[in-house]
Each structure stands twice: as C-alpha cells, then as structure tokens.
Protein backbone atom coordinates (compact mmCIF):
# COMPACT_ATOMS: atom_id res chain seq x y z
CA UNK A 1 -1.17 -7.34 -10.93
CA UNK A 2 -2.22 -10.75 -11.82
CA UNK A 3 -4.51 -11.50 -14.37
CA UNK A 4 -6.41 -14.72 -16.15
CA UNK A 5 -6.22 -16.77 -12.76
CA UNK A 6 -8.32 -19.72 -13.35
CA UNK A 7 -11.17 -20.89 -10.73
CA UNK A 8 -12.53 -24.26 -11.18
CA UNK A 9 -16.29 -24.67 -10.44
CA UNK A 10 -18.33 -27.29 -9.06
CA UNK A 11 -21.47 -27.82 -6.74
CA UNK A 12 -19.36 -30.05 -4.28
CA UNK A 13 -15.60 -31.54 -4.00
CA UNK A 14 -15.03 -34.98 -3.63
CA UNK A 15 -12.69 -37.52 -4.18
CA UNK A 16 -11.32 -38.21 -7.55
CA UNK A 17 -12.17 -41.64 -7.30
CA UNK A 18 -16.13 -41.07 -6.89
CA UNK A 19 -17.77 -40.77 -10.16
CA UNK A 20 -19.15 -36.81 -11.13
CA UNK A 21 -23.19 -37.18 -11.76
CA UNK A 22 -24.80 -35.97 -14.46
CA UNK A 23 -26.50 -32.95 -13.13
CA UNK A 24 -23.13 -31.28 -11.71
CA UNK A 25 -20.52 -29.58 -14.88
CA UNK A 26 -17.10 -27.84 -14.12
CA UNK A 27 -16.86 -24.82 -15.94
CA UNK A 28 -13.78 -22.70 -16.59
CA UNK A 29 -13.58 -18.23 -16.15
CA UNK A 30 -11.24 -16.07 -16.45
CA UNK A 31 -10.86 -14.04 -13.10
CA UNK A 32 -8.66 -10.66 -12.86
CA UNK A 33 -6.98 -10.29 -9.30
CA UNK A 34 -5.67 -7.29 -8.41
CA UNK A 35 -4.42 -5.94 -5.16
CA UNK A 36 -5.40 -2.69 -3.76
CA UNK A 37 -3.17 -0.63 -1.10
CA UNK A 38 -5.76 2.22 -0.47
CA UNK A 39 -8.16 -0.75 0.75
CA UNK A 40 -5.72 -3.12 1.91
CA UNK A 41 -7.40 -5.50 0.15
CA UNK A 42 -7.84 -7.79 -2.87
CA UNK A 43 -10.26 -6.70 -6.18
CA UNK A 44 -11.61 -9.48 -8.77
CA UNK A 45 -13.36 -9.09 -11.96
CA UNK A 46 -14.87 -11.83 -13.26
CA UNK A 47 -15.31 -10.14 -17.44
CA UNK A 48 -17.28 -12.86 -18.97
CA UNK A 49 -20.46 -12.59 -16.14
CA UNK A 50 -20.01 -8.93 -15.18
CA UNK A 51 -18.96 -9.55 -11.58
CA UNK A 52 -17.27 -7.31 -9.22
CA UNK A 53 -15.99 -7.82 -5.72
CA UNK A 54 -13.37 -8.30 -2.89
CA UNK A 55 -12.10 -9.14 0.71
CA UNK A 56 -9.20 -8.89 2.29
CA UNK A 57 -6.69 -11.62 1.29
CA UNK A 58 -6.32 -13.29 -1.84
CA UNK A 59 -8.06 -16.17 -0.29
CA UNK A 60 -10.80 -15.29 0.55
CA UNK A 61 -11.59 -12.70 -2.70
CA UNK A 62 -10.64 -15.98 -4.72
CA UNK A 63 -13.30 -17.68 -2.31
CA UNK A 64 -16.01 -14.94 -2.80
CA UNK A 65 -15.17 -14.67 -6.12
CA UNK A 66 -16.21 -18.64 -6.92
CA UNK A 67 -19.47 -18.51 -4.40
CA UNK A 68 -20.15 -15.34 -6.98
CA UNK A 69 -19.42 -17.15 -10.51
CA UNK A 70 -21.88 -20.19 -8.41
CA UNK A 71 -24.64 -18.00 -7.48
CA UNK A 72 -24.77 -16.06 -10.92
CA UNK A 73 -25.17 -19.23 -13.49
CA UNK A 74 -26.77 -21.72 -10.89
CA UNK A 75 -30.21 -18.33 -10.70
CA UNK A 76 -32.82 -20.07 -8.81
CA UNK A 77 -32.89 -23.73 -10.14
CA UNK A 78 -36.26 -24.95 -10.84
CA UNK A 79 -38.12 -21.78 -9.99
CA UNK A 80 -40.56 -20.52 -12.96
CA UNK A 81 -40.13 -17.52 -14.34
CA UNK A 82 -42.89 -14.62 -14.00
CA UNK A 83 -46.31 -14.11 -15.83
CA UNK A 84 -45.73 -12.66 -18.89
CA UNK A 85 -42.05 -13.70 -19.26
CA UNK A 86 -40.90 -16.00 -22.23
CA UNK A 87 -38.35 -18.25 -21.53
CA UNK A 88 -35.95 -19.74 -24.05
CA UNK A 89 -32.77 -21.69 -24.57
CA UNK A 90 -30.27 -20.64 -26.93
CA UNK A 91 -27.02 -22.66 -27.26
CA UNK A 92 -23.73 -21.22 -27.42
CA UNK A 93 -20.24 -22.61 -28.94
CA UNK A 94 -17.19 -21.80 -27.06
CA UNK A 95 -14.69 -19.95 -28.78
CA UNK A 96 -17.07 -19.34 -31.74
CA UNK A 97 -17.50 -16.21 -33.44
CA UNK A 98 -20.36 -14.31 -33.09
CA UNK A 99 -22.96 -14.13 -35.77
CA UNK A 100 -24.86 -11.53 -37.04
CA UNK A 101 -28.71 -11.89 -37.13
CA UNK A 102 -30.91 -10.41 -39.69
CA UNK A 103 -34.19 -9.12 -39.22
C-alpha cells in the first residue's frame, strides 16, 4: 500500500519560464493510494477534504483524484451564496494547532 503520495495542484501547466499570475496558488495534499484486487482497481483518499474515489490504473485514480482536490476548493468561483446564508472568511495557519473557542 502506498501512502502520503503528493499531488501538486494548479489551474493550468505551463512552462517554467512563464511567470505564475496572481489569481492561480499550488497547494500541497496528502493522497492515500491503495490498490484493490477484488476491483482490479486503484482507491484514493484524499483525508484533509474528505474525498473518496478510483479508476482503474494508478494513473488515472491519481488523475481523478487531482480533478477532485480542483473541483472541491475551486466551489463555484464568483457565484453568491443563497438568501439567508452568511458568508465569512476565516484564515487558517498551516501546521498550527487548533484553538479552543469560548463562548
């Protein structure tokens, strides 16, 4: 079983030599790959976002498993949200240790 394999995200590939812009960020998660002889297939588990899924070679579960990590923190960018629903931003620290919060 291999675990921790690393996926890289972006919103496009390009050369090294072309600057990134300042709307696209590369992001680092932790996938779990795991191969599975009753399906003949191959399982990854992405912890940190909750998502589940497959396919049949490594590949292309490592390729699903991106286009999921994409879709999930990307949502639906600059839709508003629905009557009656509060939005807020609350920044988070890497590595940080979770606080308690008093009521």
């Amino acid at each position: 079983m291999r675990r921790g394999v690393q996926l890289q995200t972006s919103r496009a590939r390009r050369p090294t030599s072309e600057p990134r812009r300042a709307s696209e960020r590369s992001i680092t998660f932790e996938v779990e790959l795991v191969y599975d002889p009753e399906s003949d297939g191959w399982v990854f588990r992405v912890p940190s976002l909750g998502i589940v899924g497959g396919d049949k070679t490594r590949a292309a579960a490592v390729l699903r498993a991106r286009e999921a990590i994409a879709f999930t923190i990307e949502g639906e960018e600059g839709s508003a949200p629905p009557a009656g629903v509060e939005l807020i931003y609350i920044p988070a620290r890497l590595g940080a240790r979770p606080h308690r919060i008093s009521a």
